[in-house]
PDB file of N, CA and C in Angstrom:
ATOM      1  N   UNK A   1     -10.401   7.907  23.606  1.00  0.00           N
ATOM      2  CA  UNK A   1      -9.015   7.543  23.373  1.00  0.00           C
ATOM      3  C   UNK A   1      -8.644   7.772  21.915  1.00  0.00           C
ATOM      4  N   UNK A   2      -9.431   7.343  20.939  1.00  0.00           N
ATOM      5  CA  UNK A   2      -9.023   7.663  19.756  1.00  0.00           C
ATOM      6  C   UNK A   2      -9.399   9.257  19.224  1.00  0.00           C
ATOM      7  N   UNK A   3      -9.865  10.170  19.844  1.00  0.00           N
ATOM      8  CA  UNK A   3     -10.122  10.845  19.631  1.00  0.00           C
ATOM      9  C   UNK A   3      -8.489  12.111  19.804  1.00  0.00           C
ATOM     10  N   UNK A   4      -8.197  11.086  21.135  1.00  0.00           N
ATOM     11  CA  UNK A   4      -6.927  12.133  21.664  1.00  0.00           C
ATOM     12  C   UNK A   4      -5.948  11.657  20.163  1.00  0.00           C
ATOM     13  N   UNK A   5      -5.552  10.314  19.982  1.00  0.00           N
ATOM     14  CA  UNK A   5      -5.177   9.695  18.698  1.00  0.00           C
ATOM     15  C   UNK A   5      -5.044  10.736  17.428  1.00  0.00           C
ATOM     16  N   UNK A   6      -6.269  10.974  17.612  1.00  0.00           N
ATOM     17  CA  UNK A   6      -6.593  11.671  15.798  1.00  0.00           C
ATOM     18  C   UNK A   6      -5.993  13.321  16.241  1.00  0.00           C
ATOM     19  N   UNK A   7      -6.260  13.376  17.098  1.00  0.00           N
ATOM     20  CA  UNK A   7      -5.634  15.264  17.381  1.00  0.00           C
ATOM     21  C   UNK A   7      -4.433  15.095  17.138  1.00  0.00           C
ATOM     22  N   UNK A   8      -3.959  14.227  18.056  1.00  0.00           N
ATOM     23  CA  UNK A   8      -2.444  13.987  18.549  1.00  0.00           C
ATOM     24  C   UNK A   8      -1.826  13.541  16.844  1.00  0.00           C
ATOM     25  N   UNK A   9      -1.970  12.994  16.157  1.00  0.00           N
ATOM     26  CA  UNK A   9      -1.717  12.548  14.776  1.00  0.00           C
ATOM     27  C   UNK A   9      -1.788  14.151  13.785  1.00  0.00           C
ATOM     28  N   UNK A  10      -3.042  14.770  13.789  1.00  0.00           N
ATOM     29  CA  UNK A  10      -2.927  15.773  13.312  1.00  0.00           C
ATOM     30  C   UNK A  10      -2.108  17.198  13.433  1.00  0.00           C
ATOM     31  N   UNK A  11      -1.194  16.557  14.708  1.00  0.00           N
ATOM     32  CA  UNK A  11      -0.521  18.105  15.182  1.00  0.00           C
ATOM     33  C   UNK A  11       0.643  17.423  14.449  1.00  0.00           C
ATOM     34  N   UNK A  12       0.710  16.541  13.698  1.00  0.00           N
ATOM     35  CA  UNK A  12       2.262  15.872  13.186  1.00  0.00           C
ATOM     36  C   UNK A  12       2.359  16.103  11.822  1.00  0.00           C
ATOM     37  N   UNK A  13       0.762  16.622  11.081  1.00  0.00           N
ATOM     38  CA  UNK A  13       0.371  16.099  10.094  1.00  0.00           C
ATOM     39  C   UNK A  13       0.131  14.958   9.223  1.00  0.00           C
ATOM     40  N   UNK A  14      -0.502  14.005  10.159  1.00  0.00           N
ATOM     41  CA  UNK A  14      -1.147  12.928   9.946  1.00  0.00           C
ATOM     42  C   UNK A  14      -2.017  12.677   9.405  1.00  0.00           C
ATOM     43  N   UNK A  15      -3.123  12.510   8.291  1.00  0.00           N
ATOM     44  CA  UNK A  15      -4.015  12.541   7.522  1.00  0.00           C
ATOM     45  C   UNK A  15      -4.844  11.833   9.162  1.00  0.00           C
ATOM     46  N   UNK A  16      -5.980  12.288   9.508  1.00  0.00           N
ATOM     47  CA  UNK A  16      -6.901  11.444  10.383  1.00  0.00           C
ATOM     48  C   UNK A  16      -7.259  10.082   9.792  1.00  0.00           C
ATOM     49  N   UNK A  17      -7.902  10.294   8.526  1.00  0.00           N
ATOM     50  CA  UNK A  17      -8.471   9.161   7.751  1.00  0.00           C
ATOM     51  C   UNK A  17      -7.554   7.824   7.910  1.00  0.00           C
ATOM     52  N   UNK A  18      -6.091   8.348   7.587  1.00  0.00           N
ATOM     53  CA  UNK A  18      -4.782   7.121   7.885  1.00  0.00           C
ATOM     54  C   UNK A  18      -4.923   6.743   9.098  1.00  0.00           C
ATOM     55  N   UNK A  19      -5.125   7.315  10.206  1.00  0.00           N
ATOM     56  CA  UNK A  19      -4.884   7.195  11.830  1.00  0.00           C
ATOM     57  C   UNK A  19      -6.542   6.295  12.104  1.00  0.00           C
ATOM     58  N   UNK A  20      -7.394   6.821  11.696  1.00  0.00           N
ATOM     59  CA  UNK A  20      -8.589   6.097  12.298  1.00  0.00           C
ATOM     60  C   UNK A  20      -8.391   4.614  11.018  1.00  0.00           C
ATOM     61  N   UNK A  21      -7.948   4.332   9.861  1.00  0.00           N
ATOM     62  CA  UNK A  21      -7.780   3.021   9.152  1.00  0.00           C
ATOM     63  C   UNK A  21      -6.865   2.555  10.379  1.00  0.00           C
ATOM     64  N   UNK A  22      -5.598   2.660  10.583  1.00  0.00           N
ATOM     65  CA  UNK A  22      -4.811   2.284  11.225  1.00  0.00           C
ATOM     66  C   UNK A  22      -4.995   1.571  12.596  1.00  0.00           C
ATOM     67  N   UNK A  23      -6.085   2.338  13.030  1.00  0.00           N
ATOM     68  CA  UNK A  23      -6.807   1.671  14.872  1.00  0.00           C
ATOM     69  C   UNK A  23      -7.957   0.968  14.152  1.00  0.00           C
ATOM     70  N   UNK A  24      -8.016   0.814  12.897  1.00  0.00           N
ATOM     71  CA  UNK A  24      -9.186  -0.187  12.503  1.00  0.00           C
ATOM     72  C   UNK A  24      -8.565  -1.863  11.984  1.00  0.00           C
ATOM     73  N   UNK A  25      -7.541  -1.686  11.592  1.00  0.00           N
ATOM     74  CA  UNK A  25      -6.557  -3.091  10.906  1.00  0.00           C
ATOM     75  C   UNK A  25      -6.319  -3.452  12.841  1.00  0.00           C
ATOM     76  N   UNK A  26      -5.351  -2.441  13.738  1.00  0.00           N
ATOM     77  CA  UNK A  26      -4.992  -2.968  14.864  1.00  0.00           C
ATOM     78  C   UNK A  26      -6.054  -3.970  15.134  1.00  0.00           C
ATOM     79  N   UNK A  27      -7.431  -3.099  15.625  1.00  0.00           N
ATOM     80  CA  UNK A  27      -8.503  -3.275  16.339  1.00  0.00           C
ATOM     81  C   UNK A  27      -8.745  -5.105  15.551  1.00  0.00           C
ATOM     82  N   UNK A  28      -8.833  -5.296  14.577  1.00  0.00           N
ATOM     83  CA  UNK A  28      -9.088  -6.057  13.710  1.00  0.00           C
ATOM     84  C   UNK A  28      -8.382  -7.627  14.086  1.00  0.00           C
ATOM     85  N   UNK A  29      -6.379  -7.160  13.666  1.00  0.00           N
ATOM     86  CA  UNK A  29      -5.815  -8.475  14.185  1.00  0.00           C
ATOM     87  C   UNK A  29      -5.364  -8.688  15.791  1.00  0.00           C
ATOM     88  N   UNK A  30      -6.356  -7.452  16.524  1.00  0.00           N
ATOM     89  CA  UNK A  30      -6.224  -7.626  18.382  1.00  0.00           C
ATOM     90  C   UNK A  30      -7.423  -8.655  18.087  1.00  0.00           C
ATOM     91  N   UNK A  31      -8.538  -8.228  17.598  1.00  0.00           N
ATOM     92  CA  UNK A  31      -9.858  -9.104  18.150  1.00  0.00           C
ATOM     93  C   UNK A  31      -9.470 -10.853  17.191  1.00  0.00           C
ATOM     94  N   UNK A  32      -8.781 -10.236  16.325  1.00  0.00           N
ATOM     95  CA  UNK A  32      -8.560 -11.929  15.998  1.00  0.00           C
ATOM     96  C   UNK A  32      -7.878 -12.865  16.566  1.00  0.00           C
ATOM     97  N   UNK A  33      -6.818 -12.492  16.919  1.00  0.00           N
ATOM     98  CA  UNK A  33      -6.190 -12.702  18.369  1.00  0.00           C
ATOM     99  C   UNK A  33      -6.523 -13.033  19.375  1.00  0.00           C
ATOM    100  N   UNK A  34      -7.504 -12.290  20.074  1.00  0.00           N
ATOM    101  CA  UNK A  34      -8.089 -12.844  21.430  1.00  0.00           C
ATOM    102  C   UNK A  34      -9.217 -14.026  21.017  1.00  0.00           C
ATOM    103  N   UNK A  35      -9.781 -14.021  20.124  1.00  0.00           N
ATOM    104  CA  UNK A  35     -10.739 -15.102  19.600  1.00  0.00           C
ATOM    105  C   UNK A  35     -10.260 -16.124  19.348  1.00  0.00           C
ATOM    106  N   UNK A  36      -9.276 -16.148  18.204  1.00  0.00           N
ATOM    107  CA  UNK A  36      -9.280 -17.286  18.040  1.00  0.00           C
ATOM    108  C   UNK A  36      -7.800 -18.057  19.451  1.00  0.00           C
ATOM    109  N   UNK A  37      -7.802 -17.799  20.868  1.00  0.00           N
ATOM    110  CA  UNK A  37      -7.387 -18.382  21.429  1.00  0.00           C
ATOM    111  C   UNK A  37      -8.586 -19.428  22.675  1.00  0.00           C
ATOM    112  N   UNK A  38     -10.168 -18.549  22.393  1.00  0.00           N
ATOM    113  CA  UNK A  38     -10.517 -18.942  23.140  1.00  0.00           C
ATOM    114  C   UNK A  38     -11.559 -20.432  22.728  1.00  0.00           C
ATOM    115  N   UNK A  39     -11.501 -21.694  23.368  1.00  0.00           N
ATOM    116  CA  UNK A  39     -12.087 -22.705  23.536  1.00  0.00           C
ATOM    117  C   UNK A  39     -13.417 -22.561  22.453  1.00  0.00           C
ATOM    118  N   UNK A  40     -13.617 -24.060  21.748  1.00  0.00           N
ATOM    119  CA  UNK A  40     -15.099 -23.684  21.144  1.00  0.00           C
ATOM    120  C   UNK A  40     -16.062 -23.796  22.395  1.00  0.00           C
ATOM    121  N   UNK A  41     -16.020 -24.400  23.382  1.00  0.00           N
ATOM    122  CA  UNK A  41     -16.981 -24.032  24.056  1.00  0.00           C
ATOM    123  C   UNK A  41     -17.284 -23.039  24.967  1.00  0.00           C
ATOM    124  N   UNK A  42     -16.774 -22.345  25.105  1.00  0.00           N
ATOM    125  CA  UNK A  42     -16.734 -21.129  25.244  1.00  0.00           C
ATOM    126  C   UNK A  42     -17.209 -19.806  24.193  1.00  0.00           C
ATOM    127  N   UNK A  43     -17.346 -20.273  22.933  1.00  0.00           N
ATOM    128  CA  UNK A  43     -17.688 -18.955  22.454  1.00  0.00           C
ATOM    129  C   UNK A  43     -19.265 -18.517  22.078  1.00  0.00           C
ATOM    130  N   UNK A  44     -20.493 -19.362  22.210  1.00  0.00           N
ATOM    131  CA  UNK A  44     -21.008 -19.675  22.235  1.00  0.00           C
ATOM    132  C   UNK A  44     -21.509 -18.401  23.744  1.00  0.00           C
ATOM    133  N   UNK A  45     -21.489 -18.773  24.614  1.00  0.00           N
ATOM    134  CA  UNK A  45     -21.451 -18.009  25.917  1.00  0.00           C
ATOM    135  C   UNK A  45     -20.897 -16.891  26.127  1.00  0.00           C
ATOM    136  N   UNK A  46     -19.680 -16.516  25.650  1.00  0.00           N
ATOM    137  CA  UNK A  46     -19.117 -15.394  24.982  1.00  0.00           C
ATOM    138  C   UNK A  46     -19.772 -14.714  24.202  1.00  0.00           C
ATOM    139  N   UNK A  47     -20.228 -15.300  23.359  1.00  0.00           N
ATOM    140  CA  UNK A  47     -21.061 -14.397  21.951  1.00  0.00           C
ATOM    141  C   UNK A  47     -22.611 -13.509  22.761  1.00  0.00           C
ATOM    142  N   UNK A  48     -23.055 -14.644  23.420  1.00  0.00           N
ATOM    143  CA  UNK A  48     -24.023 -14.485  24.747  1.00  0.00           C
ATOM    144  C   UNK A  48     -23.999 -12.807  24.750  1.00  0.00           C
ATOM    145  N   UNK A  49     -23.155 -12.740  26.342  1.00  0.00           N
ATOM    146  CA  UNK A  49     -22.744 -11.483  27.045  1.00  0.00           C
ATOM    147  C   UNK A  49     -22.541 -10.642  25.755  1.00  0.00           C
ATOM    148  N   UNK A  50     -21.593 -10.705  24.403  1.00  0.00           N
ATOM    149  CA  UNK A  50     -21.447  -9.751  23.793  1.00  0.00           C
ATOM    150  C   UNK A  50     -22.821  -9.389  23.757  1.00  0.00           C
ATOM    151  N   UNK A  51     -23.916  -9.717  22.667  1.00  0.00           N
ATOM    152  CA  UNK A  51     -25.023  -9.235  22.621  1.00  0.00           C
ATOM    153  C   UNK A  51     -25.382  -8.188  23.332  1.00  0.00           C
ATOM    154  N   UNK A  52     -25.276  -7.953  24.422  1.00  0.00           N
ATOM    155  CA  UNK A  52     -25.739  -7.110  25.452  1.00  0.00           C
ATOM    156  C   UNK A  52     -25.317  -5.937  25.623  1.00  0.00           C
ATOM    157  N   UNK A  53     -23.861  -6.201  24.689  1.00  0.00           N
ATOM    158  CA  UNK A  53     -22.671  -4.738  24.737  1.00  0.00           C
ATOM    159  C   UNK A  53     -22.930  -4.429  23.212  1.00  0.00           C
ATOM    160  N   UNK A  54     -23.280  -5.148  22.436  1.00  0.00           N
ATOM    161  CA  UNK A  54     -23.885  -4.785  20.912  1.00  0.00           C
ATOM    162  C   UNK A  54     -24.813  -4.282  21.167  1.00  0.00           C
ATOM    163  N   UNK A  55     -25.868  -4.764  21.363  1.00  0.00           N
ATOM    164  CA  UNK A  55     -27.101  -3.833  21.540  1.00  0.00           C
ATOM    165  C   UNK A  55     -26.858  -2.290  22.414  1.00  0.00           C
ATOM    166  N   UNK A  56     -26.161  -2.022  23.157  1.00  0.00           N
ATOM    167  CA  UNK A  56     -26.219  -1.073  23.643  1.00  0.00           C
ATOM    168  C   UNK A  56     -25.479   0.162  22.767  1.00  0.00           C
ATOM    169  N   UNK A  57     -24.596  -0.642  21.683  1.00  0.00           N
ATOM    170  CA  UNK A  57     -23.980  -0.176  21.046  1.00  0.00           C
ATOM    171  C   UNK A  57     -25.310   0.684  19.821  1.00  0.00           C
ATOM    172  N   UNK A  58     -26.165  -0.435  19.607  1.00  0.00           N
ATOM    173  CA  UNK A  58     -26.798   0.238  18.846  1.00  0.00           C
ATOM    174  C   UNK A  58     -27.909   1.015  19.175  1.00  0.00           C
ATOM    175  N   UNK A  59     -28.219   0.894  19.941  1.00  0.00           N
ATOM    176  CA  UNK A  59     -28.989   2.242  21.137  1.00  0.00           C
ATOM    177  C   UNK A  59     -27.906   3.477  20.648  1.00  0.00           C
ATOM    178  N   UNK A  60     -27.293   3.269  21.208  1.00  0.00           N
ATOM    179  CA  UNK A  60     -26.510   4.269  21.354  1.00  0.00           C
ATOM    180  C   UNK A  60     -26.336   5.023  19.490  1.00  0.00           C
ATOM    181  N   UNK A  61     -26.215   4.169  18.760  1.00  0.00           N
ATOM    182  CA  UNK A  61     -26.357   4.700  17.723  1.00  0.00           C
ATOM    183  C   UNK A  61     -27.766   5.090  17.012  1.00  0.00           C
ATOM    184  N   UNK A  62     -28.730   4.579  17.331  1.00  0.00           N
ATOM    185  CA  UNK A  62     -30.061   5.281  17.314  1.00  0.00           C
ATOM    186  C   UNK A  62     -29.981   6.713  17.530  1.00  0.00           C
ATOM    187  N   UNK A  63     -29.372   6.510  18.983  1.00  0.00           N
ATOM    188  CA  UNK A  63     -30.111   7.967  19.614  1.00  0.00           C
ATOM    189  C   UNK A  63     -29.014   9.171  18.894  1.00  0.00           C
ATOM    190  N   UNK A  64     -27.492   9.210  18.310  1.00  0.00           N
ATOM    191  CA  UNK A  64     -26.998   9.613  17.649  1.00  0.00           C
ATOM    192  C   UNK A  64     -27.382  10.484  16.650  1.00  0.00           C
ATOM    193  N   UNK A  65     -28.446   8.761  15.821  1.00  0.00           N
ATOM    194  CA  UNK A  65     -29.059   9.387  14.387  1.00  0.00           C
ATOM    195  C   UNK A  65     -29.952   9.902  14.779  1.00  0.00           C
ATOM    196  N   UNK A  66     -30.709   9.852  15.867  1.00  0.00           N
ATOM    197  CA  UNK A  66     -32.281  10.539  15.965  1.00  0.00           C
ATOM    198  C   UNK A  66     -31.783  12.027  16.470  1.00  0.00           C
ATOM    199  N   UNK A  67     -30.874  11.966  17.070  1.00  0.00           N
ATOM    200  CA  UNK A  67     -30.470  13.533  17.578  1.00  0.00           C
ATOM    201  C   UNK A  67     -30.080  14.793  16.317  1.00  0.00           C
ATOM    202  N   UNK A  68     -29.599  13.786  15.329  1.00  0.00           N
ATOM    203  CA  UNK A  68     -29.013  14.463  13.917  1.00  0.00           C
ATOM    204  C   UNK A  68     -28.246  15.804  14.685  1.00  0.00           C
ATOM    205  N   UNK A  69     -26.951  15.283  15.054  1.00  0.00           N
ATOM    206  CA  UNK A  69     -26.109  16.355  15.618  1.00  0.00           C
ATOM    207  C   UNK A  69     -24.953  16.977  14.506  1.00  0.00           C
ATOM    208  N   UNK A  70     -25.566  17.099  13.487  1.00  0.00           N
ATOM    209  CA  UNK A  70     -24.808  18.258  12.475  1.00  0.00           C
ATOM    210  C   UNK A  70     -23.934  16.853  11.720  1.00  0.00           C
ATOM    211  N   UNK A  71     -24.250  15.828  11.202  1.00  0.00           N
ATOM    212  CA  UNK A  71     -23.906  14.598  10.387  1.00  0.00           C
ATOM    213  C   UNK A  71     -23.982  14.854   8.965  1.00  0.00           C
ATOM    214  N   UNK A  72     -23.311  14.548   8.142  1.00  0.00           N
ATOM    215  CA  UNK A  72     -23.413  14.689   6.993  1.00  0.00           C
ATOM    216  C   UNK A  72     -24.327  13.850   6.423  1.00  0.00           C
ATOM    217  N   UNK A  73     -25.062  13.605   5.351  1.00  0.00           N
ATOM    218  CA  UNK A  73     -25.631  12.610   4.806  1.00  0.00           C
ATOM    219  C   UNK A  73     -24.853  11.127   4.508  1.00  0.00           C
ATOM    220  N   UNK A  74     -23.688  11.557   3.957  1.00  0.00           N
ATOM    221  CA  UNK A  74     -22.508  10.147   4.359  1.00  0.00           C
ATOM    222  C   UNK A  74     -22.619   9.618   5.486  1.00  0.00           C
ATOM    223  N   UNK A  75     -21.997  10.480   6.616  1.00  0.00           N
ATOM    224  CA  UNK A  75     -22.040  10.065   7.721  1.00  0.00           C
ATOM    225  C   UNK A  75     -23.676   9.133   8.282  1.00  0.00           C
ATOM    226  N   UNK A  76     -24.682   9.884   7.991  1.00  0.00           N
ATOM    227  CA  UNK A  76     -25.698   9.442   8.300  1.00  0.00           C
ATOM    228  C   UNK A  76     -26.418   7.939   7.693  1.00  0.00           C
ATOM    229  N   UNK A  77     -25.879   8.175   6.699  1.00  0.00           N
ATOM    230  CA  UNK A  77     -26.173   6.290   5.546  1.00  0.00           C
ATOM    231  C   UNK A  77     -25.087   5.308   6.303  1.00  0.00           C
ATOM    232  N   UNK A  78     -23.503   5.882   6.750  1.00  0.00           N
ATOM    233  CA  UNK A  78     -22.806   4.651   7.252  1.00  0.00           C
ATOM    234  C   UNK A  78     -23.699   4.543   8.411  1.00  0.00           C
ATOM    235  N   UNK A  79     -24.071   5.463   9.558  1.00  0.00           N
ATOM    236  CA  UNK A  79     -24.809   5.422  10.925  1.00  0.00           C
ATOM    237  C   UNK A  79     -25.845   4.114  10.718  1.00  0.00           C
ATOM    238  N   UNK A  80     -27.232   4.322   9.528  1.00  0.00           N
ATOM    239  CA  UNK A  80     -28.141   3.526   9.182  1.00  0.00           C
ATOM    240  C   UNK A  80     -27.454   1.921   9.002  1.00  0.00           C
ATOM    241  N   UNK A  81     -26.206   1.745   7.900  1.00  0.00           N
ATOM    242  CA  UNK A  81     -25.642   1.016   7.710  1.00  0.00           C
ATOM    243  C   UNK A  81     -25.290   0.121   8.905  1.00  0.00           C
ATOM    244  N   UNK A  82     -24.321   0.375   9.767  1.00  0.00           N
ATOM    245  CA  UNK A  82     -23.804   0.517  10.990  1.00  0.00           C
ATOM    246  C   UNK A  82     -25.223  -0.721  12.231  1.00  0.00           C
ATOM    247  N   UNK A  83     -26.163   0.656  12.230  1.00  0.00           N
ATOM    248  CA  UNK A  83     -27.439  -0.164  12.647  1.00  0.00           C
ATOM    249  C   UNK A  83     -27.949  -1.534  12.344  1.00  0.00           C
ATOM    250  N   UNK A  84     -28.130  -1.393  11.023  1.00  0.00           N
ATOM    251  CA  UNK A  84     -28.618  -2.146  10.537  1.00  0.00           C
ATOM    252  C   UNK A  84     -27.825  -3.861  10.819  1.00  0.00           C
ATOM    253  N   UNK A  85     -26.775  -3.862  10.283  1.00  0.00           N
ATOM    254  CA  UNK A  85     -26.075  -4.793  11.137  1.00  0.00           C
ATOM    255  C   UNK A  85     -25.360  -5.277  12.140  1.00  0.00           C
ATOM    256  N   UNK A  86     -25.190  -4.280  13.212  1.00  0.00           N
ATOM    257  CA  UNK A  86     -25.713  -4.259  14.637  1.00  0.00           C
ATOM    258  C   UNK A  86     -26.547  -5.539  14.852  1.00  0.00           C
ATOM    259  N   UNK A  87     -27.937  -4.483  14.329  1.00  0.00           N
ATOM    260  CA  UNK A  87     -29.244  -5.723  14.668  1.00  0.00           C
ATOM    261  C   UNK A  87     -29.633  -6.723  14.337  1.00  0.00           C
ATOM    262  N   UNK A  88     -28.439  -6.815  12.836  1.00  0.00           N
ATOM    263  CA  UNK A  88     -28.472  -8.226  12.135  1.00  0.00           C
ATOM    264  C   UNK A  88     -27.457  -8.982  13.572  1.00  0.00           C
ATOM    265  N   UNK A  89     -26.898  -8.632  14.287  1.00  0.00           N
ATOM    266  CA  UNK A  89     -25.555  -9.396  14.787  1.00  0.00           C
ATOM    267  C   UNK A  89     -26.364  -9.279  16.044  1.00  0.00           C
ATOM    268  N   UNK A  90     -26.868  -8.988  16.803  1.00  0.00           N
ATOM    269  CA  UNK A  90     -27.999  -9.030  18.250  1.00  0.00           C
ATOM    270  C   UNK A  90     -29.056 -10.259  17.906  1.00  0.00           C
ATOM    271  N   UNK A  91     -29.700  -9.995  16.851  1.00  0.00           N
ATOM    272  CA  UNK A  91     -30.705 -10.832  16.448  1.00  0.00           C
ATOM    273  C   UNK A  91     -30.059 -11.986  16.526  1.00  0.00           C
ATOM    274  N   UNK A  92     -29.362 -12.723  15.660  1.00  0.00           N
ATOM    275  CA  UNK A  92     -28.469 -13.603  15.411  1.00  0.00           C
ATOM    276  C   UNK A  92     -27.731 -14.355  16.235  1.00  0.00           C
ATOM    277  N   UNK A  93     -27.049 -13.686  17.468  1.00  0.00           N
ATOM    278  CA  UNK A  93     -26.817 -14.215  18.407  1.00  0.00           C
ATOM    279  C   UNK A  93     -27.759 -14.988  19.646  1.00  0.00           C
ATOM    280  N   UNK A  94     -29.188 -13.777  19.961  1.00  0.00           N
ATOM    281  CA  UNK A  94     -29.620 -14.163  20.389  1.00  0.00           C
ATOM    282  C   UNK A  94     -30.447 -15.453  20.000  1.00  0.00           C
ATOM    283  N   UNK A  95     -30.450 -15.882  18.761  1.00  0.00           N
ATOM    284  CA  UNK A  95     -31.265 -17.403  17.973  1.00  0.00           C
ATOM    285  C   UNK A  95     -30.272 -18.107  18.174  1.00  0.00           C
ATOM    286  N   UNK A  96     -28.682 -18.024  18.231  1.00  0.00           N
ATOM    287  CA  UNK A  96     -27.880 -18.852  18.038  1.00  0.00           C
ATOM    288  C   UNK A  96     -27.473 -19.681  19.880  1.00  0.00           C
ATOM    289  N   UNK A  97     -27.945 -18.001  20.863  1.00  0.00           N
ATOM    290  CA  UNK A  97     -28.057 -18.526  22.466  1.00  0.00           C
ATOM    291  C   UNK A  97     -29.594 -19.772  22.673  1.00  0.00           C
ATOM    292  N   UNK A  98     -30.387 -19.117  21.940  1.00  0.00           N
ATOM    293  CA  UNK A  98     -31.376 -19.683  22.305  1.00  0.00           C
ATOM    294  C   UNK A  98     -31.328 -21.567  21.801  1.00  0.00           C
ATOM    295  N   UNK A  99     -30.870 -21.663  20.751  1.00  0.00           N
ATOM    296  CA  UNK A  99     -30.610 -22.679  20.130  1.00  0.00           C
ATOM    297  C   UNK A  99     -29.436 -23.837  21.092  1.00  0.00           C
ATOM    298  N   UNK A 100     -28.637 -22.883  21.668  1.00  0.00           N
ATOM    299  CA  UNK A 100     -27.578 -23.642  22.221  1.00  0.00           C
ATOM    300  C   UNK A 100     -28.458 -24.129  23.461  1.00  0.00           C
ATOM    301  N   UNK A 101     -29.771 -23.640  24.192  1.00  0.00           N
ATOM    302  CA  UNK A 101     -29.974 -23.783  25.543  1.00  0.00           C
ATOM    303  C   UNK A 101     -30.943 -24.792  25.287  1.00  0.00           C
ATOM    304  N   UNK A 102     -31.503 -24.711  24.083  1.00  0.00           N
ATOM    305  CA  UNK A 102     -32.561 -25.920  23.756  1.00  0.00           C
ATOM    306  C   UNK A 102     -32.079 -27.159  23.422  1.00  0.00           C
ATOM    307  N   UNK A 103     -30.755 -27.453  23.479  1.00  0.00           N
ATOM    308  CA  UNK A 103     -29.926 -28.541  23.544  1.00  0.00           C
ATOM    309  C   UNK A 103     -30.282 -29.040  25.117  1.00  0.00           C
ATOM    310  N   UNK A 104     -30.126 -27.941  25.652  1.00  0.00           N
ATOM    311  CA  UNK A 104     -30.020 -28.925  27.574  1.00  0.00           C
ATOM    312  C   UNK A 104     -31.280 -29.026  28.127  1.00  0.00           C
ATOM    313  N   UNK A 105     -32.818 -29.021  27.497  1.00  0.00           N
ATOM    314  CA  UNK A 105     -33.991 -29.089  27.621  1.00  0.00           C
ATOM    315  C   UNK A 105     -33.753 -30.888  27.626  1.00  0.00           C
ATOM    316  N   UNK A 106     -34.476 -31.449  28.068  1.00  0.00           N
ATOM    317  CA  UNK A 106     -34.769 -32.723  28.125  1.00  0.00           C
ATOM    318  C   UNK A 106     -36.052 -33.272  27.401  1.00  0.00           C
ATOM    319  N   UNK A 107     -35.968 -33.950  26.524  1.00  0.00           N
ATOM    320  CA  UNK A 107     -37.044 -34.266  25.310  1.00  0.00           C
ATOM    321  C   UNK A 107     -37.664 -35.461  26.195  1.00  0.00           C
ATOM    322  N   UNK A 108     -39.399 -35.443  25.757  1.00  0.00           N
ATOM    323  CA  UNK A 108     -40.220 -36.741  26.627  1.00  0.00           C
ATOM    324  C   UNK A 108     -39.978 -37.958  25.865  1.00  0.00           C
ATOM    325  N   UNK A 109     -40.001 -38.639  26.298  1.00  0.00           N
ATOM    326  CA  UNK A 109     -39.419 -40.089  25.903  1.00  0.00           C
ATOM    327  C   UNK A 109     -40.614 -40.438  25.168  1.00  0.00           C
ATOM    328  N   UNK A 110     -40.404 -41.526  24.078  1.00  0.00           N
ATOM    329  CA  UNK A 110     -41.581 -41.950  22.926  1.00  0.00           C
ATOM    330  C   UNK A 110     -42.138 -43.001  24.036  1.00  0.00           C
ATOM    331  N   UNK A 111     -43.491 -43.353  23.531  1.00  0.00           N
ATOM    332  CA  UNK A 111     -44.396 -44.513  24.328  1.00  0.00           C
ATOM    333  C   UNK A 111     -43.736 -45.643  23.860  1.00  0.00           C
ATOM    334  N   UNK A 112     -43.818 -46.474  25.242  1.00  0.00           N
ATOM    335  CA  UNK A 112     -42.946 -47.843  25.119  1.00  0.00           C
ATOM    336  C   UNK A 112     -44.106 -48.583  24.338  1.00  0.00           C
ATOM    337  N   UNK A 113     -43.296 -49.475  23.515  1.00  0.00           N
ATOM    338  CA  UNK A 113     -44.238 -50.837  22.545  1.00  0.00           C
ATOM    339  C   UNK A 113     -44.192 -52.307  23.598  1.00  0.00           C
ATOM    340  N   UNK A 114     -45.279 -52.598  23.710  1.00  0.00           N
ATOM    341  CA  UNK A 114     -45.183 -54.017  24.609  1.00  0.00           C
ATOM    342  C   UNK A 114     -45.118 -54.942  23.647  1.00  0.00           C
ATOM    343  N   UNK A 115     -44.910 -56.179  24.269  1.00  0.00           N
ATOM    344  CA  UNK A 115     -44.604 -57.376  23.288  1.00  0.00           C
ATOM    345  C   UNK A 115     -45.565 -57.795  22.056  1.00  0.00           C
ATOM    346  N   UNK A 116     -46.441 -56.840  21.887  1.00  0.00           N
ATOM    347  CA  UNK A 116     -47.217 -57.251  20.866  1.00  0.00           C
ATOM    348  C   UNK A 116     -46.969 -56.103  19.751  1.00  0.00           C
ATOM    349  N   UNK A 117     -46.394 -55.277  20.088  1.00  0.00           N
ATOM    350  CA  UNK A 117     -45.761 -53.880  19.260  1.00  0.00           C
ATOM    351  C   UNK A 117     -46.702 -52.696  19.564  1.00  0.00           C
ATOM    352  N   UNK A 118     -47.699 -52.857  20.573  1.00  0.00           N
ATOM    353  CA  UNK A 118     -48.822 -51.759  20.179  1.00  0.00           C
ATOM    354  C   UNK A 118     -48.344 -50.834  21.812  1.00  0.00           C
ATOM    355  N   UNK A 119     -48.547 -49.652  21.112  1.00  0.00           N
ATOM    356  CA  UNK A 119     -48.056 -48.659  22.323  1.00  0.00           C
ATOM    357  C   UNK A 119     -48.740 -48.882  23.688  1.00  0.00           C
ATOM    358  N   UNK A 120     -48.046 -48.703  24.677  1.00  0.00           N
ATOM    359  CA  UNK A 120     -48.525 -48.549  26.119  1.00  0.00           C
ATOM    360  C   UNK A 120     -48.802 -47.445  26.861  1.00  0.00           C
TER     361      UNK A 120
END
């Protein structure tokens, strides 16, 4: 879609660079938008499922950089860049799911003290 975008912009003489900033501010106050309407408990579980569409995201950018399909060296440091916190944001979520589920674990109860105080 943004690809048709950037053609379609350039047959007007549109600088691309302006057109891809431009679907980056949108993209920006859409996702702030849909977030901040949804429930705190809900995002938590939300963040969840994302993980799963992040990570694939960064697969997908692996196999990109490993293919080295004619990338510039720029291009190739934002790609690394890109990755890199990807996997900071996968990692992260998944400690922050795991953390939320170890809340609904049920902890063993301490040994009862009988009337003399000494454990039972």
């Amino acid at each position: 879609m943004s690809g048709q975008l950037v053609t379609a912009a350039s047959a007007f003489g549109i600088d691309p660079f302006v057109t891809n900033l431009a679907i980056l501010v949108l993209a920006g106050f859409v996702g702030y938008a849909v977030i901040s309407k949804v429930p705190n408990t809900l995002h938590t579980p939300l963040m969840s499922g994302t993980n799963a569409i992040h990570g694939i995201v960064v697969l997908g950018g692996i196999i990109v950089l490993g293919l080295g399909v004619d990338l510039s060296p720029l291009n190739k440091a934002i790609l690394v860049v890109a990755i890199i916190f990807g996997t900071i944001n996968v990692v992260g979520g998944f400690l922050v799911t795991d953390r939320m589920l170890d809340m609904f674990k049920s902890r063993p109860e301490p040994p009862k003290k009988d009337e003399d105080g000494e454990e039972s």
